[in-house]
N, C-alpha and C. Protein backbone atom coordinates (compact mmCIF):
# COMPACT_ATOMS: atom_id res chain seq x y z
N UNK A 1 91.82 -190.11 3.70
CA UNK A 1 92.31 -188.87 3.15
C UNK A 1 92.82 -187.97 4.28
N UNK A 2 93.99 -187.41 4.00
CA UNK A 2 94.51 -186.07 4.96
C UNK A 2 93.49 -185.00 4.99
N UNK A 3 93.40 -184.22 6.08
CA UNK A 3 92.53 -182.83 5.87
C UNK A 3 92.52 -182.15 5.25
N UNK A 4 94.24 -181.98 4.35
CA UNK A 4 94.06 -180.68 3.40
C UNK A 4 93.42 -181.38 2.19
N UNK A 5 92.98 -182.45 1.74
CA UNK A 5 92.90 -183.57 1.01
C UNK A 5 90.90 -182.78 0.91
N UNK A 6 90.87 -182.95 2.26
CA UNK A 6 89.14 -182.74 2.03
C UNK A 6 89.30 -181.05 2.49
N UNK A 7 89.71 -180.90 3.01
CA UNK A 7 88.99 -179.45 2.42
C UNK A 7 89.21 -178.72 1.26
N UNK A 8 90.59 -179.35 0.04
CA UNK A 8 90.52 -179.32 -0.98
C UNK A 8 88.74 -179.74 -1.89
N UNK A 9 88.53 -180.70 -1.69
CA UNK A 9 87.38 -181.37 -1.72
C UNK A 9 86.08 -180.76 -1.62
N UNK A 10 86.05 -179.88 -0.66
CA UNK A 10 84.90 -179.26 -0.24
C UNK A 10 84.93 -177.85 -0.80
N UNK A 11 85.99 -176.93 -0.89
CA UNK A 11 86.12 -175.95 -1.56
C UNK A 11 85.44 -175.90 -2.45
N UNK A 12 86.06 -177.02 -3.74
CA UNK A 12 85.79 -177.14 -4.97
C UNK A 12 84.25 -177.62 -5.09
N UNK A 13 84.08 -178.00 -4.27
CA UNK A 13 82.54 -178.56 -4.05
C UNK A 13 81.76 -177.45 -4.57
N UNK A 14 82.08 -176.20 -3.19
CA UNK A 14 81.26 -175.19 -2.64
C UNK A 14 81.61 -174.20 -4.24
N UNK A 15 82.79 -174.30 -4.51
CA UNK A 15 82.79 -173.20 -5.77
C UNK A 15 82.01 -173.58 -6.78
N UNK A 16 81.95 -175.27 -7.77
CA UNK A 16 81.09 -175.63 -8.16
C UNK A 16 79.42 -175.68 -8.15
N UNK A 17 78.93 -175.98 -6.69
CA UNK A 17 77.06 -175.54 -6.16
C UNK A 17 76.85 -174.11 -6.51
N UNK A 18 78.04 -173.37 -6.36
CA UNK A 18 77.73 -172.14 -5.98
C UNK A 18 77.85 -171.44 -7.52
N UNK A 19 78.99 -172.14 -8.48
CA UNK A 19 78.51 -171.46 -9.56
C UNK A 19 76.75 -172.19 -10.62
N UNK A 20 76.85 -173.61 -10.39
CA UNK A 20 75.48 -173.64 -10.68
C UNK A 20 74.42 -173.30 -10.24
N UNK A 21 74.17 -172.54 -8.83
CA UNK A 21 73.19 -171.88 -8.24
C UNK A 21 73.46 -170.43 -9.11
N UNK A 22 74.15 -169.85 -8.87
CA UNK A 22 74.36 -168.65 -9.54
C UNK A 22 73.76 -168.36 -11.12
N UNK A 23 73.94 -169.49 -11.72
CA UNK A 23 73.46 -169.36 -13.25
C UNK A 23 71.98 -170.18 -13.89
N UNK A 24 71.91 -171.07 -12.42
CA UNK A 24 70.35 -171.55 -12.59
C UNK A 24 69.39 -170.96 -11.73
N UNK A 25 69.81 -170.33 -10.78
CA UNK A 25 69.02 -169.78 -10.02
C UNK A 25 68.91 -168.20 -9.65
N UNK A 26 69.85 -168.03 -9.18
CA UNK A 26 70.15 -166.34 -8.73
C UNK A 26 71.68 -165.95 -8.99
N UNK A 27 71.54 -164.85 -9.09
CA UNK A 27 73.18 -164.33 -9.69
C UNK A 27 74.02 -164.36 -8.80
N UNK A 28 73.37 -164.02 -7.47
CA UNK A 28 74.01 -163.53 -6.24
C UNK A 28 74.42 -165.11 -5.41
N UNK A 29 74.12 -165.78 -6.08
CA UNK A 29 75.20 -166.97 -5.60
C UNK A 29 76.73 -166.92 -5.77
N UNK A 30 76.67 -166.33 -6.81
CA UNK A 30 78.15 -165.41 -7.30
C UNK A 30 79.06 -165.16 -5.90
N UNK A 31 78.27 -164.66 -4.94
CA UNK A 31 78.93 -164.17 -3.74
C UNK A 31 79.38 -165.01 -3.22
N UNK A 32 78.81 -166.25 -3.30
CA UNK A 32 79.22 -167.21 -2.16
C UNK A 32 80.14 -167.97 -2.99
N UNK A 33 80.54 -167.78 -4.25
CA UNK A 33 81.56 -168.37 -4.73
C UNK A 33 82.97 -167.15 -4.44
N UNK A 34 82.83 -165.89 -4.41
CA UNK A 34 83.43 -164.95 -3.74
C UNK A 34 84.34 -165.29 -2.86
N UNK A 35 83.27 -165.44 -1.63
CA UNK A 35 83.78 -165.87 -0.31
C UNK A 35 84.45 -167.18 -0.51
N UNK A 36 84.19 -168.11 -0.93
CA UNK A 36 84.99 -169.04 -0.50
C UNK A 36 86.25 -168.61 -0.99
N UNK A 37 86.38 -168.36 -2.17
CA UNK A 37 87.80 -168.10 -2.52
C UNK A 37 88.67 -166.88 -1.97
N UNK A 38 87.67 -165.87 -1.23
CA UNK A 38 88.25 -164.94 -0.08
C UNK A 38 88.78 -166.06 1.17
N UNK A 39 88.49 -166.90 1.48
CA UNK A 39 88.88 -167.60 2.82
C UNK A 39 90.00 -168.93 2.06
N UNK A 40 89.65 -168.74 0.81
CA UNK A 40 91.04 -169.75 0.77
C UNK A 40 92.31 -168.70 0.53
N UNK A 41 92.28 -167.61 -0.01
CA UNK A 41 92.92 -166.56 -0.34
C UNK A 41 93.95 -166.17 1.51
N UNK A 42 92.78 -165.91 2.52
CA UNK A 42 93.56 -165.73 3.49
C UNK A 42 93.79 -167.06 4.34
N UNK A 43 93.62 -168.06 3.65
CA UNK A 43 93.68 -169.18 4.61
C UNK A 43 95.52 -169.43 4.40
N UNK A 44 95.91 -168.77 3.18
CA UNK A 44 97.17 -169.38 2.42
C UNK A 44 97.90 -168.30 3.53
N UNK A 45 97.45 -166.85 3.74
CA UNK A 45 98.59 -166.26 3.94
C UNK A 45 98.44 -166.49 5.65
N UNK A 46 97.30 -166.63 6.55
CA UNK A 46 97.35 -166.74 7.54
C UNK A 46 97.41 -167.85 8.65
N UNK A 47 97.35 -169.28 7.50
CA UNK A 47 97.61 -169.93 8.06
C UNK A 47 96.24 -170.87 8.84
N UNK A 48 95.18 -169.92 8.87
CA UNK A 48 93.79 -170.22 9.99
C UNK A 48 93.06 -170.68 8.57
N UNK A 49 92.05 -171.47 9.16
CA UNK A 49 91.01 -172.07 8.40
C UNK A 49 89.73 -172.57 8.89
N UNK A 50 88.75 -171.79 9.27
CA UNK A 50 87.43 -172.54 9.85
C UNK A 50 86.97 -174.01 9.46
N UNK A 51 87.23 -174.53 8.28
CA UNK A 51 86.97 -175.57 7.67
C UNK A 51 88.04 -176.53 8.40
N UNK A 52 89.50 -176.21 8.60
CA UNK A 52 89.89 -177.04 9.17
C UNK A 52 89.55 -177.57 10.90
N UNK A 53 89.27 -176.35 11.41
CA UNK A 53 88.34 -176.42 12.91
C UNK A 53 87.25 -177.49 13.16
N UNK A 54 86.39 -177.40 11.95
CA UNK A 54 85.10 -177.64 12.24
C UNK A 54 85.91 -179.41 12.05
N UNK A 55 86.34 -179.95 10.46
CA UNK A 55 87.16 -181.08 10.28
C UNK A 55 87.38 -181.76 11.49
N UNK A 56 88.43 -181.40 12.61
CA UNK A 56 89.27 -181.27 13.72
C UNK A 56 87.88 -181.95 14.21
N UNK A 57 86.80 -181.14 14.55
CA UNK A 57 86.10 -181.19 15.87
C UNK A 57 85.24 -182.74 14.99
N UNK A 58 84.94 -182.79 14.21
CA UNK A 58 84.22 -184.00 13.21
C UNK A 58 85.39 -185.54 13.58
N UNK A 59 86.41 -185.02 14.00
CA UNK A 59 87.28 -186.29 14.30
C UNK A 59 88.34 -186.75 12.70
N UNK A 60 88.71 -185.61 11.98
CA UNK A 60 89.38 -185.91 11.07
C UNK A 60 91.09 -185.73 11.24
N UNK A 61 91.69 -186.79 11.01
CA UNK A 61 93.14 -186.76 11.61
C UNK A 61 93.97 -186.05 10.26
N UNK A 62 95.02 -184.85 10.97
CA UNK A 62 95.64 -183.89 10.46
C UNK A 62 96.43 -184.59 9.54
């Protein structure tokens, strides 16, 4: 898989855990479904992506 391939992948991951934590567990998981979609939000306009960094350093080819 390409990188944008998995961090597609992992997003959806993190929005998914994060809405079943939120509704089985605590509300305030809510937030962390927030954030991710705050960092895909500026990932579009700025171009930067921590997820792709960390990818990079894991040995995943662009």
């Amino acid at each position: 898989m390409r990188m944008e391939q998995y961090i597609r992948a992992i997003a959806g991951t993190f929005i998914l855990i994060s809405l079943l934590l939120g509704h089985f567990v605590n509300p305030y998981w809510y937030l962390f479904t927030a954030f991710v979609g705050l960092n895909l939000l500026q990932s579009a306009f700025s171009g930067w992506c921590l997820m792709e960094k960390i990818l990079a350093r894991l040995g995943v080819q662009r």
